[in-house]
C-alpha atoms as a PDB file:
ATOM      1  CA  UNK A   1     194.512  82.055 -22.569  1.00  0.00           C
ATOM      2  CA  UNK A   2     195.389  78.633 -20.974  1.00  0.00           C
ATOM      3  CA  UNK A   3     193.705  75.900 -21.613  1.00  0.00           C
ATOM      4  CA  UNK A   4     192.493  72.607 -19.999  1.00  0.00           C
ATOM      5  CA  UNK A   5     195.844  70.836 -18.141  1.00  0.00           C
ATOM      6  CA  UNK A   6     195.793  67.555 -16.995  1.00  0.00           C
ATOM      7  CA  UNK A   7     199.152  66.100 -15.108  1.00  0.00           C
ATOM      8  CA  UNK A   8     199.782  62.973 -13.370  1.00  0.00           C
ATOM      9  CA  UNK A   9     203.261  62.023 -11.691  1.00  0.00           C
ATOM     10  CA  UNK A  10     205.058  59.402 -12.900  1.00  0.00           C
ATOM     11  CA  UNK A  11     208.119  57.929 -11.463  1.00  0.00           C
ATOM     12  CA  UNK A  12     210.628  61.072 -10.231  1.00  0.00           C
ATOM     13  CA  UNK A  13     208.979  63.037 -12.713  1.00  0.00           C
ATOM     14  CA  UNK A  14     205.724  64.790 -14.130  1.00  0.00           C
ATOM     15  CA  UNK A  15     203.340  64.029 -16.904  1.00  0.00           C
ATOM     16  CA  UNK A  16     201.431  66.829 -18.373  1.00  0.00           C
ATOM     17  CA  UNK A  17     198.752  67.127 -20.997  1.00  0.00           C
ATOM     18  CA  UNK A  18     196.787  70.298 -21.925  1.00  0.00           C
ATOM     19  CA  UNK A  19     195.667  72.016 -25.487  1.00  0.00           C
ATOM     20  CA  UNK A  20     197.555  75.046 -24.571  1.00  0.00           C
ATOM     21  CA  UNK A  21     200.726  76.050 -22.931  1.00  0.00           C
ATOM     22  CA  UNK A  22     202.283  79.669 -22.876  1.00  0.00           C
ATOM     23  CA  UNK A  23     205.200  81.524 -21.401  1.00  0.00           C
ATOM     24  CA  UNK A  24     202.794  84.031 -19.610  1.00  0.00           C
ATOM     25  CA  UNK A  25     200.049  82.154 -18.223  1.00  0.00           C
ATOM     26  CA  UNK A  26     202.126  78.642 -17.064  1.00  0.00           C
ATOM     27  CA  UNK A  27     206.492  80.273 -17.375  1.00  0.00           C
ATOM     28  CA  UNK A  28     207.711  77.332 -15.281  1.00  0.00           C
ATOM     29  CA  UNK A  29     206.055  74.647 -17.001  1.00  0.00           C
ATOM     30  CA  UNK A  30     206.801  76.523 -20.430  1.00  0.00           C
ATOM     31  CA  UNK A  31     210.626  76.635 -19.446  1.00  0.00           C
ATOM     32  CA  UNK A  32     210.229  72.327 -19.214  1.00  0.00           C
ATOM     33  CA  UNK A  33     209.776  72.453 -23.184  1.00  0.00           C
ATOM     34  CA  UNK A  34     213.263  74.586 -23.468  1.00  0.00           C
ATOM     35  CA  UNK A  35     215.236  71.546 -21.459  1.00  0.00           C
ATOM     36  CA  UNK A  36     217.029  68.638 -22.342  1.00  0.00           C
ATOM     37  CA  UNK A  37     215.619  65.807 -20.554  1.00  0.00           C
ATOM     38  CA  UNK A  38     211.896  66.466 -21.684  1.00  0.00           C
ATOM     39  CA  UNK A  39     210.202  64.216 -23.763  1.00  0.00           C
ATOM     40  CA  UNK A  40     207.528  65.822 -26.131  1.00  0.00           C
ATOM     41  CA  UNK A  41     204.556  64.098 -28.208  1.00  0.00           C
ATOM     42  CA  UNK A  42     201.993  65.553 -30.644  1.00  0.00           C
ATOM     43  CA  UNK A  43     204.173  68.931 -30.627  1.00  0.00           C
ATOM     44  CA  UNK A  44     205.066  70.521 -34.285  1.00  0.00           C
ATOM     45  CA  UNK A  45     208.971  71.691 -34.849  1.00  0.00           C
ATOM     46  CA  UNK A  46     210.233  73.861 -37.378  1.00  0.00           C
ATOM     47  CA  UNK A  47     212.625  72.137 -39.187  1.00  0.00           C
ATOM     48  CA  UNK A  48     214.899  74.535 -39.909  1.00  0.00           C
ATOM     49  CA  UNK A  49     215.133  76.588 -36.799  1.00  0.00           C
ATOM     50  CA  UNK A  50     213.855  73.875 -34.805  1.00  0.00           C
ATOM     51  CA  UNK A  51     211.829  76.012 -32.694  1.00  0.00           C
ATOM     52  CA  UNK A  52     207.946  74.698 -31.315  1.00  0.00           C
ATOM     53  CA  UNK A  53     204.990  75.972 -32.369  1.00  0.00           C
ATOM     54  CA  UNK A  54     202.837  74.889 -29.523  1.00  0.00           C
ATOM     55  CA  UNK A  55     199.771  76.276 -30.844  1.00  0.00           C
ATOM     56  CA  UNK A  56     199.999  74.214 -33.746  1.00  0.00           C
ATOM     57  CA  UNK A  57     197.591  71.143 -33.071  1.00  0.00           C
ATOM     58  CA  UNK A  58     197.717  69.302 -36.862  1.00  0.00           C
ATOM     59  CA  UNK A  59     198.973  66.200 -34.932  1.00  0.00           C
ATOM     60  CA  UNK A  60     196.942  66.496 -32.619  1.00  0.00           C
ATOM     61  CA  UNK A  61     194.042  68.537 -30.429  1.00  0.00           C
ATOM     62  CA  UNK A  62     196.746  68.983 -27.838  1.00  0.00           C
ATOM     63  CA  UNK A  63     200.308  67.995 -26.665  1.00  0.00           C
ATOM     64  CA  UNK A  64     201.897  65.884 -24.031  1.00  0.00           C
ATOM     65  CA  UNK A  65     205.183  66.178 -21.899  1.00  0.00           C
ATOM     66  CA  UNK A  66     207.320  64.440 -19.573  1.00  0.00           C
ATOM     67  CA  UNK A  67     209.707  66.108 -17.490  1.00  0.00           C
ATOM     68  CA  UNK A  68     211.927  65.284 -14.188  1.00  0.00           C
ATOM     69  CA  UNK A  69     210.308  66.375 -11.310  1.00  0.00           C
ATOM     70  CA  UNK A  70     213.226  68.896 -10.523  1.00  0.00           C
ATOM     71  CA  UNK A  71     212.796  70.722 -13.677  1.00  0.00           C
ATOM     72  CA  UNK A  72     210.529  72.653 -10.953  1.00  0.00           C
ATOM     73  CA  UNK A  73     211.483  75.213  -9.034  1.00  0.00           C
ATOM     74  CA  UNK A  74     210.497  74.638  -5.582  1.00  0.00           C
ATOM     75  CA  UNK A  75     209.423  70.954  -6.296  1.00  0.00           C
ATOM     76  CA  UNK A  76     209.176  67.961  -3.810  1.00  0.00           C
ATOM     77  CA  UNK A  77     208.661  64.565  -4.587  1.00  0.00           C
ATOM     78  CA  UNK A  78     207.685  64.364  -0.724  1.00  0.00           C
ATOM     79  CA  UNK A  79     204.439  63.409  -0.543  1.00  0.00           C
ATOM     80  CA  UNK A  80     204.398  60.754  -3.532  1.00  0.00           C
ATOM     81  CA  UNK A  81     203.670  57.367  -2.796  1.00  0.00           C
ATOM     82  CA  UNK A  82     206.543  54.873  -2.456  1.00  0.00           C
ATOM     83  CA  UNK A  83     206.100  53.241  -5.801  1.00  0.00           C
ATOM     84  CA  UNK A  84     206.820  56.466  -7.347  1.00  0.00           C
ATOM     85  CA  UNK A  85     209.170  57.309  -5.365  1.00  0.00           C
ATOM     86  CA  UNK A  86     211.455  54.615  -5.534  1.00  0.00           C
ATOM     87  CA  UNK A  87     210.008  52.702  -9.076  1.00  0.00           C
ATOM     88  CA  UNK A  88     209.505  49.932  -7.332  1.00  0.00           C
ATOM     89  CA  UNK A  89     206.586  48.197  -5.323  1.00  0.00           C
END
């Protein structure tokens, strides 16, 4: 079951923060987690295998990412505002 999501955009890209992500309910979003480029907080890694356990929430009641924009199929950064589109104001 998903939980409560929360995202904001940030500059070319996309903040996200909710207390549960999964393949079925949310697959492009999930993929983000799978890419170089993302930047996770509050998420648990196995050492070893170095997979996620996103349903693991001892650092935290839920996780955050950061991901370009693009990382979404389909995507368009057309209707943000000019200081997020360009980083500057």
């Amino acid at each position: 079951m998903a939980g409560r999501t929360l995202r904001s955009s940030t500059s070319r890209g996309l903040l996200r923060q909710d207390d549960r992500l999964s393949a079925e309910a949310e697959p492009e979003i999930f993929a983000t987690t799978k890419r170089f480029g993302t930047v996770l907080e509050n998420v648990v890694m196995d050492e070893v295998t170095r997979e996620l356990d996103l349903d693991d929430f001892t650092l935290a009641e839920n996780s955050r990412g950061a991901y370009p924009i693009d990382f979404i199929p389909n995507s368009s950064d057309e209707n943000m505002d000019r200081c997020r589109r360009t980083s500057s104001c």
